[in-house]
C-alpha atoms as a PDB file:
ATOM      1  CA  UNK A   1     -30.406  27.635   5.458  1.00  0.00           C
ATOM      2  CA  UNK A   2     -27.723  25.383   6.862  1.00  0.00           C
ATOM      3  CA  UNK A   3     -28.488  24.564  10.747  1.00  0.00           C
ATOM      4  CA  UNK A   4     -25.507  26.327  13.017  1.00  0.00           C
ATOM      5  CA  UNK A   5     -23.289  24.479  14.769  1.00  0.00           C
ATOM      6  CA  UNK A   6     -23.547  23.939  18.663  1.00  0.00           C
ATOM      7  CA  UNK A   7     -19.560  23.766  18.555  1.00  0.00           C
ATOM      8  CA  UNK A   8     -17.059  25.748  17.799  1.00  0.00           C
ATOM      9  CA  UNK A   9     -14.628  24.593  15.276  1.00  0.00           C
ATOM     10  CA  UNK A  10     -11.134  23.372  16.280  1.00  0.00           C
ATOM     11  CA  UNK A  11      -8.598  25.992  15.415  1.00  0.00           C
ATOM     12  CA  UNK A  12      -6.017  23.259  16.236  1.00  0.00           C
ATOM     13  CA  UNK A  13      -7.217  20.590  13.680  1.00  0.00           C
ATOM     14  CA  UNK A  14      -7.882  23.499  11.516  1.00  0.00           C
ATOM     15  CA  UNK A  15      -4.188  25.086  11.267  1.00  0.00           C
ATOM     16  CA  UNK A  16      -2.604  21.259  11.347  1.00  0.00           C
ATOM     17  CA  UNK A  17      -4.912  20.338   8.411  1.00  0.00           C
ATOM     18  CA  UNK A  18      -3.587  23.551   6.315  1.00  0.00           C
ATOM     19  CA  UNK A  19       0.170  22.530   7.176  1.00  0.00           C
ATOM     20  CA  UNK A  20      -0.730  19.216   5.639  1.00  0.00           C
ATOM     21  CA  UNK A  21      -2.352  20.862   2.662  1.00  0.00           C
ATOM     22  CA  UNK A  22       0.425  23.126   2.257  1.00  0.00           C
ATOM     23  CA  UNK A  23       3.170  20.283   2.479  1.00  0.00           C
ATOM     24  CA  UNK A  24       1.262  18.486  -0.383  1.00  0.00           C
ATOM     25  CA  UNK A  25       1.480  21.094  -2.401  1.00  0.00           C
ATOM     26  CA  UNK A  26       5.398  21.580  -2.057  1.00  0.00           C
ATOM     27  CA  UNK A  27       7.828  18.925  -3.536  1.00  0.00           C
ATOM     28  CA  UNK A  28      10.317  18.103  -0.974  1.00  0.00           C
ATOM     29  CA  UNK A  29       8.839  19.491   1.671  1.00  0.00           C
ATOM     30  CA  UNK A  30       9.707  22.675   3.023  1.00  0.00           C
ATOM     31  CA  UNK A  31      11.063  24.450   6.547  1.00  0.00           C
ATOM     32  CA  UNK A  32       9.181  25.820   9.189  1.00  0.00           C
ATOM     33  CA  UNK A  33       9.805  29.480   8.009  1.00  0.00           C
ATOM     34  CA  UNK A  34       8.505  28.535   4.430  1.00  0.00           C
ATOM     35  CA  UNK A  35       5.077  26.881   6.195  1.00  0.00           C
ATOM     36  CA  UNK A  36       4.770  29.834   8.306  1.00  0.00           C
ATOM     37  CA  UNK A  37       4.865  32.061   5.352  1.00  0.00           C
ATOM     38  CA  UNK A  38       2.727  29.817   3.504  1.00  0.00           C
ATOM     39  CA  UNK A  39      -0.224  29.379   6.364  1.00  0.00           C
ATOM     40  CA  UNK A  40       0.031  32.675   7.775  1.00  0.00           C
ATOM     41  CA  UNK A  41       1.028  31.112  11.409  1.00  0.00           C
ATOM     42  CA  UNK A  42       2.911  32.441  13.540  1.00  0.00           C
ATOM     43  CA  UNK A  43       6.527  29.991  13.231  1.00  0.00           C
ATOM     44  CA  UNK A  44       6.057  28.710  16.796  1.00  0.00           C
ATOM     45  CA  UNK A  45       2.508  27.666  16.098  1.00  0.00           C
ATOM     46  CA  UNK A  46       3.764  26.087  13.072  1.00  0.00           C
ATOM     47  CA  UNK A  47       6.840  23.997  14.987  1.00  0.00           C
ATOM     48  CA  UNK A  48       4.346  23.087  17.614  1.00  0.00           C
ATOM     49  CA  UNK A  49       1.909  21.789  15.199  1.00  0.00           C
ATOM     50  CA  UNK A  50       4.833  20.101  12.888  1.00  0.00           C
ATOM     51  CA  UNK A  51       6.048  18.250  15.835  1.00  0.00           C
ATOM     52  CA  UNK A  52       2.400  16.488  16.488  1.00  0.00           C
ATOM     53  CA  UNK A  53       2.248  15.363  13.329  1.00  0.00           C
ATOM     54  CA  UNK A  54       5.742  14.123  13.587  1.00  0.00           C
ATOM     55  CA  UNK A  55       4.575  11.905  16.622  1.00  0.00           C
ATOM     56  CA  UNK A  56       1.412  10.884  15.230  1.00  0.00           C
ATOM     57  CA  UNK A  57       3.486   9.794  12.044  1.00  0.00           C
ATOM     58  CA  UNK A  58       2.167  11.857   9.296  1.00  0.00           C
ATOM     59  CA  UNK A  59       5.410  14.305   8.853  1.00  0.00           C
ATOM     60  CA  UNK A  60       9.065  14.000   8.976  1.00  0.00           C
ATOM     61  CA  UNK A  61      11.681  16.037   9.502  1.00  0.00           C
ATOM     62  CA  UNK A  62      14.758  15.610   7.073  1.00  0.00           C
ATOM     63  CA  UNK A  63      17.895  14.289   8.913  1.00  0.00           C
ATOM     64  CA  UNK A  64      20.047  16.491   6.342  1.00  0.00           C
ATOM     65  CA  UNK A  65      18.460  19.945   6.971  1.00  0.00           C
ATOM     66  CA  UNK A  66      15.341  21.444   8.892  1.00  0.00           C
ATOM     67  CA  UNK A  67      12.975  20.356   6.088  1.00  0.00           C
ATOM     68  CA  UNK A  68       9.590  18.780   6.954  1.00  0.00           C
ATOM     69  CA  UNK A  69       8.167  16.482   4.563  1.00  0.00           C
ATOM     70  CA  UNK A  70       4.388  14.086   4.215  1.00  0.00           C
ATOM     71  CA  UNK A  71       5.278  10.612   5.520  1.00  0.00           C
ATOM     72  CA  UNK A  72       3.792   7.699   4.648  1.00  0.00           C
ATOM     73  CA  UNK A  73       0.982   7.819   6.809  1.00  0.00           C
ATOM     74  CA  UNK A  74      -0.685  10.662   4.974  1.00  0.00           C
ATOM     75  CA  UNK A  75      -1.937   8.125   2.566  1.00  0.00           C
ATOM     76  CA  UNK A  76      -4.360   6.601   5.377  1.00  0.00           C
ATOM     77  CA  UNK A  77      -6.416   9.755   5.062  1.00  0.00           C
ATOM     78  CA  UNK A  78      -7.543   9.081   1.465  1.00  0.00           C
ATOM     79  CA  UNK A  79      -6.701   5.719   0.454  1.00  0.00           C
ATOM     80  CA  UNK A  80      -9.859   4.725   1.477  1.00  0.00           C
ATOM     81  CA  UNK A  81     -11.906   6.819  -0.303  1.00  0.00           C
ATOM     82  CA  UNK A  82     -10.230   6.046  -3.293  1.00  0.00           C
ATOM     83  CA  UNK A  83      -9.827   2.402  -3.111  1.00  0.00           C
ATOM     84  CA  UNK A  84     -13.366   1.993  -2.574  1.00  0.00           C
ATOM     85  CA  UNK A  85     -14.213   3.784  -5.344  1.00  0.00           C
ATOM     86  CA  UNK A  86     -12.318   2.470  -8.208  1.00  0.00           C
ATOM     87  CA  UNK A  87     -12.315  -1.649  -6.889  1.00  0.00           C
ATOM     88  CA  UNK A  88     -16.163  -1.764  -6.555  1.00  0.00           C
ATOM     89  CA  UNK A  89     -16.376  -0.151  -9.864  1.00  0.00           C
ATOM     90  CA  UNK A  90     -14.005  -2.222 -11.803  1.00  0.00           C
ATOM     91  CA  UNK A  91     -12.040  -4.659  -9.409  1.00  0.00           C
ATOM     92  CA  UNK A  92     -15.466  -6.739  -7.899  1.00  0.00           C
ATOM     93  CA  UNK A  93     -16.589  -8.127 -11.319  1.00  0.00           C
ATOM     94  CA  UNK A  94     -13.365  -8.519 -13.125  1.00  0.00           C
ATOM     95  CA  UNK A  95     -11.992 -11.093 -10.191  1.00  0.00           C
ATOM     96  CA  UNK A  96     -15.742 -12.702 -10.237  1.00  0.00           C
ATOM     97  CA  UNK A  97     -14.813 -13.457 -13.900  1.00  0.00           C
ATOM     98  CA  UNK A  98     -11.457 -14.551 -13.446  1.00  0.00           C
ATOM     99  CA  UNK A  99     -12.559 -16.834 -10.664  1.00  0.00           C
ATOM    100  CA  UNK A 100     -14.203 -19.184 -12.936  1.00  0.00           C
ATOM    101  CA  UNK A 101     -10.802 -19.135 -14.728  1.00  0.00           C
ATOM    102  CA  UNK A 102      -8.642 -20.040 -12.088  1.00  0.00           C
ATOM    103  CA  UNK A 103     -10.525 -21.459  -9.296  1.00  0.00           C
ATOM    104  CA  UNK A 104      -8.049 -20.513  -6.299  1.00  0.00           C
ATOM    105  CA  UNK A 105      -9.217 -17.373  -4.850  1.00  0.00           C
ATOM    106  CA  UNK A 106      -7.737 -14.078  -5.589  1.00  0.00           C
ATOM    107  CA  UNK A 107      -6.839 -10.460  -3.636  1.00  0.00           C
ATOM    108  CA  UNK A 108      -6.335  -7.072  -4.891  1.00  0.00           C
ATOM    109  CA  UNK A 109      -4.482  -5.495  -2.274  1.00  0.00           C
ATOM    110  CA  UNK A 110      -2.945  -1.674  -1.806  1.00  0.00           C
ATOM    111  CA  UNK A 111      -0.470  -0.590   0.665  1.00  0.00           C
ATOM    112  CA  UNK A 112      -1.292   0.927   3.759  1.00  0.00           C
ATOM    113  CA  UNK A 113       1.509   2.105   5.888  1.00  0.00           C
ATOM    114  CA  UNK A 114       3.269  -1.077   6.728  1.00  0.00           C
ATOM    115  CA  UNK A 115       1.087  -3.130   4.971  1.00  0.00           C
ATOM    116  CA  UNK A 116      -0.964  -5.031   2.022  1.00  0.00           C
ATOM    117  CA  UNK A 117      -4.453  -4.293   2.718  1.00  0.00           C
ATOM    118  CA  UNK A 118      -6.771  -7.049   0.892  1.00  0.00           C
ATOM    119  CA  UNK A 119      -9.316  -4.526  -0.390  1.00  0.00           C
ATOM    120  CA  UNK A 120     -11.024  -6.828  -2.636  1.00  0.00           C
ATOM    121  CA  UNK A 121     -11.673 -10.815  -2.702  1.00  0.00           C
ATOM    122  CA  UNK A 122     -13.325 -13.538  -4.235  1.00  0.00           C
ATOM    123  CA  UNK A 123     -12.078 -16.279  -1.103  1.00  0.00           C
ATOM    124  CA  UNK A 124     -15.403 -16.268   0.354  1.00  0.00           C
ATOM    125  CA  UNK A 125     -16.739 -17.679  -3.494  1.00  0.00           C
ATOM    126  CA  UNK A 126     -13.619 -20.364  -4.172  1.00  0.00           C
ATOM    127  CA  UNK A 127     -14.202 -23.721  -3.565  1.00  0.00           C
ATOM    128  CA  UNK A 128     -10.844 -24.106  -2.831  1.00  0.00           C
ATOM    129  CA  UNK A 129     -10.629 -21.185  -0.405  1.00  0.00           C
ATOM    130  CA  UNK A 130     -10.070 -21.980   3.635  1.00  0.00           C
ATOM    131  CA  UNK A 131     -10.691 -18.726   4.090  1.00  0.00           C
ATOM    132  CA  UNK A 132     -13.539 -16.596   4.283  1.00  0.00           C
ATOM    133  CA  UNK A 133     -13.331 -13.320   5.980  1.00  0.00           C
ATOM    134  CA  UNK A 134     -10.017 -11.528   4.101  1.00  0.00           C
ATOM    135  CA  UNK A 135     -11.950  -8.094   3.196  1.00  0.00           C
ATOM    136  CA  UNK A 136      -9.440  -5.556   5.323  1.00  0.00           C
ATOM    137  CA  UNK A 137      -6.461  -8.245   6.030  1.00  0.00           C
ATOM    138  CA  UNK A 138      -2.884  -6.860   6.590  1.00  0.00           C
ATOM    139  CA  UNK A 139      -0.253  -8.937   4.630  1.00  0.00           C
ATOM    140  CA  UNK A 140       3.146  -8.585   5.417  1.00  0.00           C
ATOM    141  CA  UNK A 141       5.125  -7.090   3.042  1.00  0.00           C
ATOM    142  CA  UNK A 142       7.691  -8.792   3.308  1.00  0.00           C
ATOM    143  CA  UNK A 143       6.632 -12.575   3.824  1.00  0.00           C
ATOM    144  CA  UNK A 144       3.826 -12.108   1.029  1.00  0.00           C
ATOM    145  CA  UNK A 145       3.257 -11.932  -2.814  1.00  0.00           C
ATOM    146  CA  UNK A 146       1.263  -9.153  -2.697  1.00  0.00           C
ATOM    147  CA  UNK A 147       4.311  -7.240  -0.645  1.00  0.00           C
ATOM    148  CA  UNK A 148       7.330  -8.395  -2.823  1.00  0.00           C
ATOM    149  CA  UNK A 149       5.560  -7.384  -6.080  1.00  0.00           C
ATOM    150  CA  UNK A 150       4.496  -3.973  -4.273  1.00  0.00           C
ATOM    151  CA  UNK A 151       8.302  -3.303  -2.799  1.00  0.00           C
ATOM    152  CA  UNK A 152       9.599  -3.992  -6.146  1.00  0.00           C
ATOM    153  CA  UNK A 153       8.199  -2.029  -8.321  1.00  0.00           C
ATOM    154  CA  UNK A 154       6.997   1.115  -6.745  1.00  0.00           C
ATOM    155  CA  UNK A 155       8.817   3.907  -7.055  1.00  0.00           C
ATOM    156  CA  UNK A 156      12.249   4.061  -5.484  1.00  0.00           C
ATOM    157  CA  UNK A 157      12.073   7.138  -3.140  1.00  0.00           C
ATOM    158  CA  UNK A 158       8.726   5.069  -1.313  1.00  0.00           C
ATOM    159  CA  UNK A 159      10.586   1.843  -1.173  1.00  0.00           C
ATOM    160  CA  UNK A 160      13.583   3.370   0.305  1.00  0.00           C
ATOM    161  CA  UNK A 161      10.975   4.955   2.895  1.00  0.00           C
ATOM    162  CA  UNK A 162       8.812   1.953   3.238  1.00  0.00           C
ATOM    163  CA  UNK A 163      11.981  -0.194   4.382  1.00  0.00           C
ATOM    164  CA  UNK A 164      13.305   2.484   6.541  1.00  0.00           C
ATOM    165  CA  UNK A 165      10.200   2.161   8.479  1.00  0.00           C
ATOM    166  CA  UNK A 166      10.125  -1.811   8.707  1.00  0.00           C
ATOM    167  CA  UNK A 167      13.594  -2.362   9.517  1.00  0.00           C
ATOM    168  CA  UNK A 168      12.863  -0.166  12.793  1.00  0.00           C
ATOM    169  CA  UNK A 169      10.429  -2.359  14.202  1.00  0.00           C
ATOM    170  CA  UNK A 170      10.583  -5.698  15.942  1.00  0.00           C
ATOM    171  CA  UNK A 171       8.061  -7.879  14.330  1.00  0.00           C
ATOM    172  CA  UNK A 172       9.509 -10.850  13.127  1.00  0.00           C
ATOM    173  CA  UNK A 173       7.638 -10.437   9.788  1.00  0.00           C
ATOM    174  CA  UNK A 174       9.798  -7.176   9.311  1.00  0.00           C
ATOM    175  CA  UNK A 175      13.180  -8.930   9.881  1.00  0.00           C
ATOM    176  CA  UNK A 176      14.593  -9.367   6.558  1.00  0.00           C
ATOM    177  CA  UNK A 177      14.099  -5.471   5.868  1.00  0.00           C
ATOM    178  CA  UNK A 178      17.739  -5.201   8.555  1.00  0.00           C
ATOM    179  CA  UNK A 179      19.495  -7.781   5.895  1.00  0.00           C
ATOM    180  CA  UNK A 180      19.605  -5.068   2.952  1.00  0.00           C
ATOM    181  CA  UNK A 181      21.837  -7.752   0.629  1.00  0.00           C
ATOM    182  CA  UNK A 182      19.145 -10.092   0.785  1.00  0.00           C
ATOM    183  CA  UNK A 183      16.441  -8.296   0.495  1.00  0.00           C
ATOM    184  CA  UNK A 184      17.771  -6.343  -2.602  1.00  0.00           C
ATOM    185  CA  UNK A 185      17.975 -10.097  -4.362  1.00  0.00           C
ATOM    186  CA  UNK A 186      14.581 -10.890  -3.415  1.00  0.00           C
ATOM    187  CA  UNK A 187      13.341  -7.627  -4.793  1.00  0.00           C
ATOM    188  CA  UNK A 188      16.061  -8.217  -8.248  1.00  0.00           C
ATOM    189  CA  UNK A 189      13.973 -12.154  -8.979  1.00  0.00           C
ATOM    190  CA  UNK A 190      11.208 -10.253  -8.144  1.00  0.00           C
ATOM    191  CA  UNK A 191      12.071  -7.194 -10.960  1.00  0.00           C
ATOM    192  CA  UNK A 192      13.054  -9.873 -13.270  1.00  0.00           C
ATOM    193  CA  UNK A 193      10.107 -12.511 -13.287  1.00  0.00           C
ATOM    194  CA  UNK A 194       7.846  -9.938 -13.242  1.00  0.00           C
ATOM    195  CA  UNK A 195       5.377 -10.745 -10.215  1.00  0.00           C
ATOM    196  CA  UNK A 196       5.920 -11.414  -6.391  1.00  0.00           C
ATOM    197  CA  UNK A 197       5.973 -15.110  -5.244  1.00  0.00           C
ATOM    198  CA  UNK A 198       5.126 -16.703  -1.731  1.00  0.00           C
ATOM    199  CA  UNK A 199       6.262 -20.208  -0.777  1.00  0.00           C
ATOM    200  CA  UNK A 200       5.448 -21.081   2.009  1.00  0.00           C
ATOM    201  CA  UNK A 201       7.264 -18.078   3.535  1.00  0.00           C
ATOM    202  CA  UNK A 202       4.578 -16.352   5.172  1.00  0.00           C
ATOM    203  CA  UNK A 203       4.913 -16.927   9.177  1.00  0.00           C
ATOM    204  CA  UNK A 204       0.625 -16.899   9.944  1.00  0.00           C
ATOM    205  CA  UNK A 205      -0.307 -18.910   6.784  1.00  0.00           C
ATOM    206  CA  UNK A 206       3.348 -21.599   6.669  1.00  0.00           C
ATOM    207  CA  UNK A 207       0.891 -23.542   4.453  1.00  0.00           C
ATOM    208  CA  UNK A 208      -0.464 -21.282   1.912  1.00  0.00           C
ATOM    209  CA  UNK A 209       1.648 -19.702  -1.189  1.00  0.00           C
ATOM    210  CA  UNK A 210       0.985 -17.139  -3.488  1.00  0.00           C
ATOM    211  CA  UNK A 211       1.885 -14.684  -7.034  1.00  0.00           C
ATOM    212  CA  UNK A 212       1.117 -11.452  -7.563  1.00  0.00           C
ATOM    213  CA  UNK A 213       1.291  -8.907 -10.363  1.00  0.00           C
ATOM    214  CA  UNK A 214       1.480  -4.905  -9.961  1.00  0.00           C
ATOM    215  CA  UNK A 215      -0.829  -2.840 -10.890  1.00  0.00           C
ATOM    216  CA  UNK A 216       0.331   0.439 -12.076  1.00  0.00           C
ATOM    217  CA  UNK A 217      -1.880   4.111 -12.378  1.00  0.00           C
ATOM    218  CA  UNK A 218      -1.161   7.757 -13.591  1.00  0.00           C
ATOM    219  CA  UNK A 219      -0.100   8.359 -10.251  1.00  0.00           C
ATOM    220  CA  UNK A 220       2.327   5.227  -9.323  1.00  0.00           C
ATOM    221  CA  UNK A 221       1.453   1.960  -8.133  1.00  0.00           C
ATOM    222  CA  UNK A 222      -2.602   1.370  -7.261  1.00  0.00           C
ATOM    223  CA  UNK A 223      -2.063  -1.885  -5.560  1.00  0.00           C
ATOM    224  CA  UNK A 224      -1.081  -5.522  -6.490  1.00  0.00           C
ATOM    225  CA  UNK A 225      -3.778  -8.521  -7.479  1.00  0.00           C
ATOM    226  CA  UNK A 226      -2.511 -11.949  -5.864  1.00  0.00           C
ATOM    227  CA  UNK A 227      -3.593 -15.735  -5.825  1.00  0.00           C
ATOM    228  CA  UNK A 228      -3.562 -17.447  -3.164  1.00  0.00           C
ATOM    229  CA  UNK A 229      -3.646 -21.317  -3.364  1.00  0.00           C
ATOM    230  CA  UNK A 230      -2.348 -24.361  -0.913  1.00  0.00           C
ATOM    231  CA  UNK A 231       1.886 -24.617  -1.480  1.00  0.00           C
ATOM    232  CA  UNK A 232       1.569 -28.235  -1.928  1.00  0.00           C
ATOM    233  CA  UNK A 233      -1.180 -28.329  -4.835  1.00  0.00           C
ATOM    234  CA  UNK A 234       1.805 -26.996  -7.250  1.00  0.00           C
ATOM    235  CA  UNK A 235       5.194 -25.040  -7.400  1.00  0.00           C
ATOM    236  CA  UNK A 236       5.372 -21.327  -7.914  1.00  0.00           C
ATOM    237  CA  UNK A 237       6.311 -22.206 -11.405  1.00  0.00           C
ATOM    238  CA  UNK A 238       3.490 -23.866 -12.270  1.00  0.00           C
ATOM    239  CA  UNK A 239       1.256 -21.548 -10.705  1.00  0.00           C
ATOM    240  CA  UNK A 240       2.950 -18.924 -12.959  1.00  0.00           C
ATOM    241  CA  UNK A 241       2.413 -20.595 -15.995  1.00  0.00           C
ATOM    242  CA  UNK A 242      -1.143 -21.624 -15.116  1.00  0.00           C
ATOM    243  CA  UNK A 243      -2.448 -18.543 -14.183  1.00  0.00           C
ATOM    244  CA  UNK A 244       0.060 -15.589 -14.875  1.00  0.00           C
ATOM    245  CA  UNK A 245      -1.775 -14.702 -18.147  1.00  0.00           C
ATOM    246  CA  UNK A 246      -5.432 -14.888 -16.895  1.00  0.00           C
ATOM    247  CA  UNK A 247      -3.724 -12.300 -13.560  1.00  0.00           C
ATOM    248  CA  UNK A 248      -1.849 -10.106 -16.459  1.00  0.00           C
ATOM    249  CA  UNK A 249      -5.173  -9.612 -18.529  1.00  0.00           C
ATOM    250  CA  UNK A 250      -7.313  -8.417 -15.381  1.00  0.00           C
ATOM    251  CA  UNK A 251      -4.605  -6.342 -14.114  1.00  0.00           C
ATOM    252  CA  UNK A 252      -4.659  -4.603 -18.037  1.00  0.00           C
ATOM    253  CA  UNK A 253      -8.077  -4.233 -17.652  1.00  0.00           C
ATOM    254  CA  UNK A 254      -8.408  -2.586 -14.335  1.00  0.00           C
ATOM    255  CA  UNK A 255      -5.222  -0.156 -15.576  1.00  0.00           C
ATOM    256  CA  UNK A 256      -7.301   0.692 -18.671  1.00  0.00           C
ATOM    257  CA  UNK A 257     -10.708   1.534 -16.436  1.00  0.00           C
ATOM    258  CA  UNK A 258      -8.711   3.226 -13.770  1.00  0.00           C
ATOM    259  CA  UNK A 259      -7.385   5.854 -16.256  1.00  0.00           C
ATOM    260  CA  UNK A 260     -11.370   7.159 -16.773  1.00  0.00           C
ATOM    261  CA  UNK A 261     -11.909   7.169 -12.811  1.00  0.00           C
END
């Protein structure tokens, strides 16, 4: 028999938890009468709790009518889980095996927020790397590889809400998401090569450069796999046509496993 608890659960966490649920379960969100209905709360409870969540980031309210809606902070609650899952199962030894291929180092990275989160690496094994310690880096998205090739191909509805979010703050790194013209072009090469590039763009690394392929699931977008080499060993072209095929192949591969996970 299970031990009790000393405490006494928090009906707080509790009822915000099921509003969460609830909001998962409804596509395009829903108001606070629906939610009330749905969680048995009283509406006030439910408006109280909706605006918490609001200021902790993981709801929104829609600025055309009173419906709340999962933002994209939701995703820190079980990206985790699931990343580590599926890259130590099939990520780890494919990019072991493509590092003899390639030599630079190489990241799989998912988003997170505001974010590429390197997830997986194989910097601390390249010769070449200068780098050791990338396991839970944040990349820019938008001075990165790994970023452009995740902006441009997810799925519209979470790019639209991924730059909404970066053009309101005031890092430099999120700058170009306020200069929609230009970043729409990036994100049009990056549609029609086919992978995200880095030259020398990236403000805390001015000397590194990068490519990066998507890497697509049942669900949307799992997370982008990058290298990383020094900008002045070769051009982004011939980087692409180096390496692009032995990045495609792995990506395939960890598509194919990721569909039995």
């Amino acid at each position: 028999m299970a031990e009790a608890s000393r405490y006494k659960s928090v009906r707080g966490l509790s009822r915000g938890l099921a509003l969460l649920n609830v909001l998962n379960r409804i596509d395009g969100g829903a108001s606070v009468a629906r939610l009330a209905e749905q969680t048995k709360l009283h509406r006030t409870t439910v408006q109280r709790l909706l605006e918490t969540l609001q200021a902790e980031g993981y709801v929104r309210r829609s600025e055309s009518d009173d419906r709340y809606c999962l933002n994209l902070r939701v995703r820190e609650l079980s990206e985790g889980f699931r990343d580590e899952h599926w890259i130590s199962a099939l990520a780890s030894p494919l990019l072991g095996q493509l590092l003899k291929e390639v030599v630079w180092p190489t990241d799989l990275c998912t988003f997170d927020v505001d974010a590429m989160v390197v997830r997986e690496t194989t910097h601390r094994f390249s010769k070449l790397s200068f780098h050791r310690s990338m396991i839970g880096r944040r990349l820019p998205m938008l001075q990165t590889a790994s970023g452009a090739a995740y902006l441009a191909f997810c799925p519209q509805e979470e790019r639209e809400s991924i730059i909404e979010f970066l053009a309101r703050q005031s890092r430099m790194d999120c700058r170009l998401a306020r200069d929609r013209p230009a970043l729409d072009d990036l994100l049009a090469r990056v549609v029609q090569r086919g992978y995200g590039e880095n030259h020398m763009n990236w403000t805390d690394e001015p000397k590194m450069a990068g490519i990066a392929l998507p890497i697509r699931g049942r669900q949307g977008l799992l997370g982008c796999l990058s290298l990383v080499y020094v900008a002045s060993a070769m051009t982004t072209g011939t980087a692409a046509s180096r390496h692009l095929e032995s990045l495609r192949r792995v990506v395939q591969l960890i598509e194919s496993g990721s569909e039995n996970m």
